[in-house]
Protein backbone atom coordinates (compact mmCIF):
# COMPACT_ATOMS: atom_id res chain seq x y z
CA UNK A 1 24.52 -12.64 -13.49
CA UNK A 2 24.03 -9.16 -11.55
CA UNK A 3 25.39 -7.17 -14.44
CA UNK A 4 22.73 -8.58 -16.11
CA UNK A 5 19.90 -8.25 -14.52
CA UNK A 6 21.38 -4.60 -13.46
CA UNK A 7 21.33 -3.81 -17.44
CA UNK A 8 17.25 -5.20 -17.31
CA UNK A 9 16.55 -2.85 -14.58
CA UNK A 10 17.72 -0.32 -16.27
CA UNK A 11 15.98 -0.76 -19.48
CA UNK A 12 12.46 -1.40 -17.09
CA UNK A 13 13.48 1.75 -15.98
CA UNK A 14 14.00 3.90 -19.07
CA UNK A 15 10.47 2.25 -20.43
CA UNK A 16 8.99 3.78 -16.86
CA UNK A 17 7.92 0.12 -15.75
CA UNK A 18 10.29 0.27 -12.95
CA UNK A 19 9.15 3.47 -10.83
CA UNK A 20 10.81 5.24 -7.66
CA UNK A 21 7.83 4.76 -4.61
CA UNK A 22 5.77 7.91 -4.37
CA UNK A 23 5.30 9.21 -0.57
CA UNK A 24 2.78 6.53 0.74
CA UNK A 25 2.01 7.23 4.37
CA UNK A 26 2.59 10.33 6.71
CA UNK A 27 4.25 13.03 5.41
CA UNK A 28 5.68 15.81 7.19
CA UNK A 29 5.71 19.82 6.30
CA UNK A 30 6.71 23.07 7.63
CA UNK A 31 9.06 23.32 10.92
CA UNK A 32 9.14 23.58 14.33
CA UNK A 33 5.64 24.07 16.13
CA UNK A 34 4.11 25.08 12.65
CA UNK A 35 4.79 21.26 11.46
CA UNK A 36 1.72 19.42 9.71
CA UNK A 37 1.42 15.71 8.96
CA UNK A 38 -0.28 14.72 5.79
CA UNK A 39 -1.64 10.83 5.29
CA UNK A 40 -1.18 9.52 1.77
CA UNK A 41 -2.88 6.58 0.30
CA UNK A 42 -1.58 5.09 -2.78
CA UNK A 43 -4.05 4.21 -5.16
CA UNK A 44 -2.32 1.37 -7.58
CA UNK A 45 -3.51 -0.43 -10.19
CA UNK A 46 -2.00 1.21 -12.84
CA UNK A 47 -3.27 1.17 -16.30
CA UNK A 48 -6.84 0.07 -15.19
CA UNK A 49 -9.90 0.80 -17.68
CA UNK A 50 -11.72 3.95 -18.03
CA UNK A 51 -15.48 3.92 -16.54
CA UNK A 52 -18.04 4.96 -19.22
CA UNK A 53 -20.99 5.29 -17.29
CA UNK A 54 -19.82 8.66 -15.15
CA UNK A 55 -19.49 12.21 -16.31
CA UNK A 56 -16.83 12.65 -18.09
CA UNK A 57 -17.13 9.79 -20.37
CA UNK A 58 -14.35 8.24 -19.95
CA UNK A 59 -13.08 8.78 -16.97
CA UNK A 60 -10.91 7.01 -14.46
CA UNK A 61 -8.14 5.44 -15.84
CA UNK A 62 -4.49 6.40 -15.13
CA UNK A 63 -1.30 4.33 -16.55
CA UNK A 64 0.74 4.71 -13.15
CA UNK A 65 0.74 4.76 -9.62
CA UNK A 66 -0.08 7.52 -7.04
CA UNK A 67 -0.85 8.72 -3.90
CA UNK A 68 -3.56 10.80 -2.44
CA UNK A 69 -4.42 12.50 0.54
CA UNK A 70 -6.20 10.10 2.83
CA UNK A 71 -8.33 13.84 3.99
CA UNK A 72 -9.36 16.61 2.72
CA UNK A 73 -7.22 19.73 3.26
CA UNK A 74 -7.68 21.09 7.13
CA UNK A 75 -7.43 24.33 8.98
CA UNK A 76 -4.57 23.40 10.56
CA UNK A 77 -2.82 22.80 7.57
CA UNK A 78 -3.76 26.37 6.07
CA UNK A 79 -2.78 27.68 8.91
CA UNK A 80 0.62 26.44 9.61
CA UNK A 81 1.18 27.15 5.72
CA UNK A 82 0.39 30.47 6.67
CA UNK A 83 2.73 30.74 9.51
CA UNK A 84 5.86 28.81 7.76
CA UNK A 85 5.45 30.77 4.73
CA UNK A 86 1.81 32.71 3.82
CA UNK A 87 2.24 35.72 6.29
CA UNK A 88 6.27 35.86 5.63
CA UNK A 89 5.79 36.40 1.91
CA UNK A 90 2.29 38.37 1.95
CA UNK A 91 0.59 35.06 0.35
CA UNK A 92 -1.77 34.66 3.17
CA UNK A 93 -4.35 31.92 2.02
CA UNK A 94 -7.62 32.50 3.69
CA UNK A 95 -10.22 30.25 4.53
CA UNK A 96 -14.01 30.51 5.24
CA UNK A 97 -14.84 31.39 9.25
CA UNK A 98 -17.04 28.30 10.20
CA UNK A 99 -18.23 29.92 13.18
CA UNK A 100 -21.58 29.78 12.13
CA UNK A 101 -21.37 26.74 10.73
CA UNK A 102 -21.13 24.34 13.12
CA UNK A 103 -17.50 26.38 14.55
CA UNK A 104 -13.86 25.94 12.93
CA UNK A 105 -10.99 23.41 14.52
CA UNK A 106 -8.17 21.70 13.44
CA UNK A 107 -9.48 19.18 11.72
CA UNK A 108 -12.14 21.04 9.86
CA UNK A 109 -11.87 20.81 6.02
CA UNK A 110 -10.53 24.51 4.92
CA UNK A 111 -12.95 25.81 2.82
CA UNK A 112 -13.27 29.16 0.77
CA UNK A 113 -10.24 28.55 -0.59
CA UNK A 114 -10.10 28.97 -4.31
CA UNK A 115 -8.41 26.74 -7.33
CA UNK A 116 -5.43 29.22 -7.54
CA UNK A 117 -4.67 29.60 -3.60
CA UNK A 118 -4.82 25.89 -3.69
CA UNK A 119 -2.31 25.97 -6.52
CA UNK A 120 -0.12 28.12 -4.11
CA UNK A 121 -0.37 25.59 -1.29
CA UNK A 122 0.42 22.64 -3.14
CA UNK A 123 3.60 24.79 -4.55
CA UNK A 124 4.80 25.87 -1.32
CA UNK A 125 4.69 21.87 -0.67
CA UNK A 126 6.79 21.06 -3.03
CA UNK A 127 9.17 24.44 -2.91
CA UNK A 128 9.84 23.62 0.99
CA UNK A 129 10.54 19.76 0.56
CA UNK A 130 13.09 20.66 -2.39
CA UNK A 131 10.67 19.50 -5.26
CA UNK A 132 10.08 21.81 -8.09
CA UNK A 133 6.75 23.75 -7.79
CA UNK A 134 3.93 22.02 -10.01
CA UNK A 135 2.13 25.55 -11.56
CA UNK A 136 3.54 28.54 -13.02
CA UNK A 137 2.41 31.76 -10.84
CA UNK A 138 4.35 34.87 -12.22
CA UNK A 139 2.63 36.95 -10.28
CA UNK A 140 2.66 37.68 -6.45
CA UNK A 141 -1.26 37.92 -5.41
CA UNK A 142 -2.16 34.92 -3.63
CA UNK A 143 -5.31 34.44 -5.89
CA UNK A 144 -4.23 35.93 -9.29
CA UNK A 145 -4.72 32.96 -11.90
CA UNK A 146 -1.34 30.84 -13.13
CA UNK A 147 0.27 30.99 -15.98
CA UNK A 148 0.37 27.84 -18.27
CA UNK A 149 3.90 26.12 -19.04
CA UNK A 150 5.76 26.60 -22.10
CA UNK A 151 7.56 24.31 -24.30
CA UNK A 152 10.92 26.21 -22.93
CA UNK A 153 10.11 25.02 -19.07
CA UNK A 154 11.73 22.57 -17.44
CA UNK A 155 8.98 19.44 -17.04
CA UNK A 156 6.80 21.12 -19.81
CA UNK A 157 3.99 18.29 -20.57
CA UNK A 158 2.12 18.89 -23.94
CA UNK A 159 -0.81 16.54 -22.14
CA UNK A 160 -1.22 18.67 -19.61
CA UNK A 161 -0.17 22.24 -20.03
CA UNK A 162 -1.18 23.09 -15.82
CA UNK A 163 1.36 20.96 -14.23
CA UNK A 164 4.91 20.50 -14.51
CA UNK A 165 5.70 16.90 -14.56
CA UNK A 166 9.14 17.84 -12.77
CA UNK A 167 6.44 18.01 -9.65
CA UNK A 168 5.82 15.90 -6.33
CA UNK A 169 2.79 17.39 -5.05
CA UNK A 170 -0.16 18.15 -7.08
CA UNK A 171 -4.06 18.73 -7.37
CA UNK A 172 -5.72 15.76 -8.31
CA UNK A 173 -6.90 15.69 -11.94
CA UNK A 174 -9.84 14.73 -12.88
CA UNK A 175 -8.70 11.15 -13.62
CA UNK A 176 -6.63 10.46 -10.45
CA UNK A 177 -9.81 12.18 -8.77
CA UNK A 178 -12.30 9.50 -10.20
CA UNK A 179 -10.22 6.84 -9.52
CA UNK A 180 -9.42 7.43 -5.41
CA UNK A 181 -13.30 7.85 -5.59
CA UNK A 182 -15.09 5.08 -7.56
CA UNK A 183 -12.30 2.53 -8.89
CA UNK A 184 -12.49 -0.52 -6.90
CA UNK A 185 -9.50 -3.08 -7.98
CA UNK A 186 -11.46 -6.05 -6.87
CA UNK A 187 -15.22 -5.54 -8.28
CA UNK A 188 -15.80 -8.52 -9.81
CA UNK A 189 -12.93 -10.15 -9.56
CA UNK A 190 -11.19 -8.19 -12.06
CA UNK A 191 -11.18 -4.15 -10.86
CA UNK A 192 -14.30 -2.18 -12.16
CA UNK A 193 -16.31 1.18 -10.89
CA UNK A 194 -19.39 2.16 -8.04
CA UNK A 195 -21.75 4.55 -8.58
CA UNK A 196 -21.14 6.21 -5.26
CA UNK A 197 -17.33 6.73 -3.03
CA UNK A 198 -18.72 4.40 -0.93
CA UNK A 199 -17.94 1.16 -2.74
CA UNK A 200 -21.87 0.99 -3.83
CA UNK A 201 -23.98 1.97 -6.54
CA UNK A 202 -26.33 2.42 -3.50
CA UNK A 203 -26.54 5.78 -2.44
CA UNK A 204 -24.69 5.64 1.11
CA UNK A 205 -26.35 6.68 4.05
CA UNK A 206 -26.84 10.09 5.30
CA UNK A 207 -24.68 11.00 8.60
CA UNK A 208 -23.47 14.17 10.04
CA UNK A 209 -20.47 12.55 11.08
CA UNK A 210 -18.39 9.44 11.46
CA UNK A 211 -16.37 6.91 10.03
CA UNK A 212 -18.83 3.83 9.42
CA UNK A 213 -18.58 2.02 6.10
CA UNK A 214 -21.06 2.94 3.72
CA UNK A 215 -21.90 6.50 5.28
CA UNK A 216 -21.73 10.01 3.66
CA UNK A 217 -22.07 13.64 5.17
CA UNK A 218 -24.78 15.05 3.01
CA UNK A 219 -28.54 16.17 3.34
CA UNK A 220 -27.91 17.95 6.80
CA UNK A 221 -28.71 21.45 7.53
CA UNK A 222 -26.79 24.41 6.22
CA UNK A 223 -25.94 25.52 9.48
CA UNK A 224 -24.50 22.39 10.60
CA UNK A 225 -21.61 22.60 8.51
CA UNK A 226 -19.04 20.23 7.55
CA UNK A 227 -17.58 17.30 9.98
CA UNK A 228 -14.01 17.26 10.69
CA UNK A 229 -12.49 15.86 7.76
CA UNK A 230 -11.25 12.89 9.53
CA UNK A 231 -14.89 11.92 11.03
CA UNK A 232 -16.20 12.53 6.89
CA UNK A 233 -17.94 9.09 6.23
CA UNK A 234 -16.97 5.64 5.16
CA UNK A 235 -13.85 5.52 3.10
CA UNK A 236 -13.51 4.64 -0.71
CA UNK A 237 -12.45 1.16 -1.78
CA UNK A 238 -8.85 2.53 -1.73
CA UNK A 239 -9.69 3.62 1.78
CA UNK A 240 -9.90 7.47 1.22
CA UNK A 241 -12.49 9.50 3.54
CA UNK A 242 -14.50 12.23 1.66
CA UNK A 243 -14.62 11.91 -1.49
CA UNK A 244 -18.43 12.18 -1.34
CA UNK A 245 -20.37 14.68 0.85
CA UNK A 246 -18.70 16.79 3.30
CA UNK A 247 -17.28 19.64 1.07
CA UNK A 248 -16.60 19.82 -3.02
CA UNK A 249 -13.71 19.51 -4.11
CA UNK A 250 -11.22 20.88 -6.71
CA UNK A 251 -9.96 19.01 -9.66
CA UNK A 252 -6.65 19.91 -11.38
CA UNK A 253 -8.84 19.80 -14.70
CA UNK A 254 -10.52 22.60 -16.56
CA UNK A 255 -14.28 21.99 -17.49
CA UNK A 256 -13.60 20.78 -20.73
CA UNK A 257 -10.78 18.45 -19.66
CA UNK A 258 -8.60 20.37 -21.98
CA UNK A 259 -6.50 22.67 -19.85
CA UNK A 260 -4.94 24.66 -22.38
CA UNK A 261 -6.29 28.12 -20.90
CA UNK A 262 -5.62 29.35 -17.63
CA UNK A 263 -8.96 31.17 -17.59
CA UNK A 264 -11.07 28.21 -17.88
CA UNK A 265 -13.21 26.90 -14.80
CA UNK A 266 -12.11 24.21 -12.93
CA UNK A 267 -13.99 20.88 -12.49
CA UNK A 268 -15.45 21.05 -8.97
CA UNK A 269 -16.80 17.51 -7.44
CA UNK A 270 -17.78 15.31 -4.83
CA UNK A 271 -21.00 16.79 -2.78
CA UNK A 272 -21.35 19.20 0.22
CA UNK A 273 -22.73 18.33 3.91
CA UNK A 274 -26.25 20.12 2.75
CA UNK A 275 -27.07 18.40 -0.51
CA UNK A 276 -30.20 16.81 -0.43
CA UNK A 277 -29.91 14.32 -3.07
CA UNK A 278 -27.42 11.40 -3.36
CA UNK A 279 -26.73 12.26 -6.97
CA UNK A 280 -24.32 14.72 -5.88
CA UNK A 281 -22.31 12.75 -4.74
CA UNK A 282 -22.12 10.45 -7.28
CA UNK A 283 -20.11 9.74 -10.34
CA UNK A 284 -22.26 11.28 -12.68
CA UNK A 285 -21.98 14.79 -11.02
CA UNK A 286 -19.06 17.44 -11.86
CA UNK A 287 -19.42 20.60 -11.42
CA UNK A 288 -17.13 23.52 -12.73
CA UNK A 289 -16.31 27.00 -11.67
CA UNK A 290 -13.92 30.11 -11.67
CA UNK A 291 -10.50 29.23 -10.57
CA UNK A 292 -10.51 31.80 -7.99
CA UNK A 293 -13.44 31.71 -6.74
CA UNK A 294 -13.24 31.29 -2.72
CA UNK A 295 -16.91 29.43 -2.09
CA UNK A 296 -17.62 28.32 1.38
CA UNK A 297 -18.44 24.71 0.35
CA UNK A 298 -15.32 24.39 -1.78
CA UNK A 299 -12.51 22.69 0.07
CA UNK A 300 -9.69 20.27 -2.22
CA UNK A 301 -7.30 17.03 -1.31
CA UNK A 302 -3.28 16.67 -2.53
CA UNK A 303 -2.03 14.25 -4.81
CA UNK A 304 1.72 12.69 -4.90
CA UNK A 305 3.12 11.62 -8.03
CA UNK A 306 6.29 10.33 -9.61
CA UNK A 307 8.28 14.03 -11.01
CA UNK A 308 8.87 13.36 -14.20
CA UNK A 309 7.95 9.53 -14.57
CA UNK A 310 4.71 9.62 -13.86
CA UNK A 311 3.58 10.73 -17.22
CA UNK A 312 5.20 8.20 -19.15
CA UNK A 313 2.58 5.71 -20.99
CA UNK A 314 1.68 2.82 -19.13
CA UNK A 315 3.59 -0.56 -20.97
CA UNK A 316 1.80 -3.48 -21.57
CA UNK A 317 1.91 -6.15 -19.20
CA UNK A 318 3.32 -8.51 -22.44
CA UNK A 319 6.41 -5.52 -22.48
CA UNK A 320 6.79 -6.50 -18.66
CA UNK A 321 6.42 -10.15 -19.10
CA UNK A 322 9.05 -10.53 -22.54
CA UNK A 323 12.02 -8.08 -20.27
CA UNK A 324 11.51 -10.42 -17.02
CA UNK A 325 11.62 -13.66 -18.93
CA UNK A 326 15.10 -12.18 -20.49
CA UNK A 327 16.56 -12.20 -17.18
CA UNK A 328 15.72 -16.12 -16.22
CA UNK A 329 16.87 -16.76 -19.19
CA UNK A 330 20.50 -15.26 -19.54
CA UNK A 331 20.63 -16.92 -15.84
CA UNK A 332 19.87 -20.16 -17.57
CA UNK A 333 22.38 -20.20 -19.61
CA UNK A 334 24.94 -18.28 -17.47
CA UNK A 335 24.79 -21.42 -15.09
CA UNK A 336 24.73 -24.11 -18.08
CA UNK A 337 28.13 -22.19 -19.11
């Protein structure tokens, strides 16, 4: 009876249906007193229906399971980077001096740091945990623009051209973006989409900082700057903090959702701390820009996903259903023998 149901697990797991966990929880980078801890939430649901009401139309609807950073990218983080392996290799990422703004700490989002130098972060996190990097940089400027994969690479991906499917550690794209943000799996009943990060298609409520349900950081003053990014609102139905007001953020995806050039702008969503209209915020609002430019409103989030599995078409739950029956049934009849 094992042998068998070893030989179904198998076969779940050459259809993709049976995947290895992503990295749910706090993860760990760098070494010594230069070591960061990143909190993951794993948004589920796999397979779930696009939303048609947002921008882009569709949008939303990813066939497997991931994880995303609970924050936005902080200071410390680009700093530590920096010190394990930025300022070693002359790939110093900078970020924008919020002294002015409201000061710098911690726990303050980094910001003025452009698509590509995120690119180089999110490598170096997958480089120093023994993952293979997720974007092709053949050159050594922190902010020159990548490279896109060929059909000769290792975890080439005809879908998706930008990232390496051989890769842990990612930029959200614009899918796994909308999803963390407006997906809730239990809107009526049976999963559906808000308007707003919130878990509303009310606009939430203006704040300049905290973590009350159904609060954003947006229509302050300039000068205020951005809250820490754990003190960034009320979390998303998944329970991510951010995802609207605060500081943009940087999608994976190129403006026309395409990413078959590696000149193309970059989607850019999600509101800033000074935007004095809700709509920013909300689904219907993406932005795009240069993929190296280093704005000071412009900060970005990781995402974990399965390397190579995770781009695998979702199989329908009937696929599931017919394998798992086959296993109570050769134990049926391995006990009637």
């Amino acid at each position: 009876m094992k042998m068998y149901i070893l030989r179904i697990a198998l076969t779940l797991m050459s259809l993709g249906i049976l995947v290895a966990p992503t990295h749910a929880g706090i993860v760990t980078f760098g070494s010594g007193s230069n070591t960061f801890a990143m909190e993951l939430v794993t948004i589920g649901n796999p397979g779930n229906a696009a939303d048609t009401n947002g921008v882009p139309n569709p949008a939303g609807s990813v066939g497997y399971t991931y994880d995303i950073g609970k924050y936005a990218v902080s200071q410390d983080m680009i700093t530590k980077y920096n010190a394990n392996f930025g300022s070693p290799n002359s790939m110093v990422i900078p970020f924008y001096d919020l002294s002015a703004l409201g000061g710098n700490g911690p726990d303050k989002p980094a910001t003025g740091v452009s698509w590509n130098q995120a690119a180089r972060f999110v490598n170096w996190l997958n480089t120093s945990t023994g993952n293979a990097p997720a974007y092709n940089f053949s050159t050594s400027n922190v902010n020159d623009d990548i490279e896109l994969w060929s059909i000769s690479d290792p975890g080439y991906d005809a879908s998706n051209p930008y990232r390496s499917n051989l890769a842990r550690y990612v930029l959200p794209s614009y899918n796994e973006w909308y999803k963390a943000a407006y997906y809730d799996p239990n809107k009526s009943g049976g999963g559906g989409y808000w308007g707003y990060s919130t878990g509303s298609d009310t606009a939430p409520t203006p704040v300049a900082s905290g973590t009350t349900d159904g609060t954003s950081v947006y229509d302050q003053l300039f000068v205020q700057g951005p809250a820490d990014v754990n003190q960034a609102g009320g979390l998303s139905p998944y329970g991510v903090m951010g995802l609207g007001g605060n500081v943009y953020e940087w999608e994976e995806t190129s403006d026309d959702l395409a990413n078959s050039s590696a000149f193309s702008s970059r989607g850019v969503r999600g509101g800033a701390w000074f935007d004095g209209f809700s709509s920013a915020l909300s689904s219907s609002n993406r932005l795009f820009d240069s993929a190296g430019n280093e704005c000071l409103c412009y900060g970005f989030r990781v995402a974990t996903v399965t390397p190579s599995i995770a781009h695998v078409p979702e199989p329908s739950m009937m696929v599931v259903a017919t394998l798992l029956g086959a296993v109570g049934y050769i134990g049926k009849r391995r006990m009637k023998k």
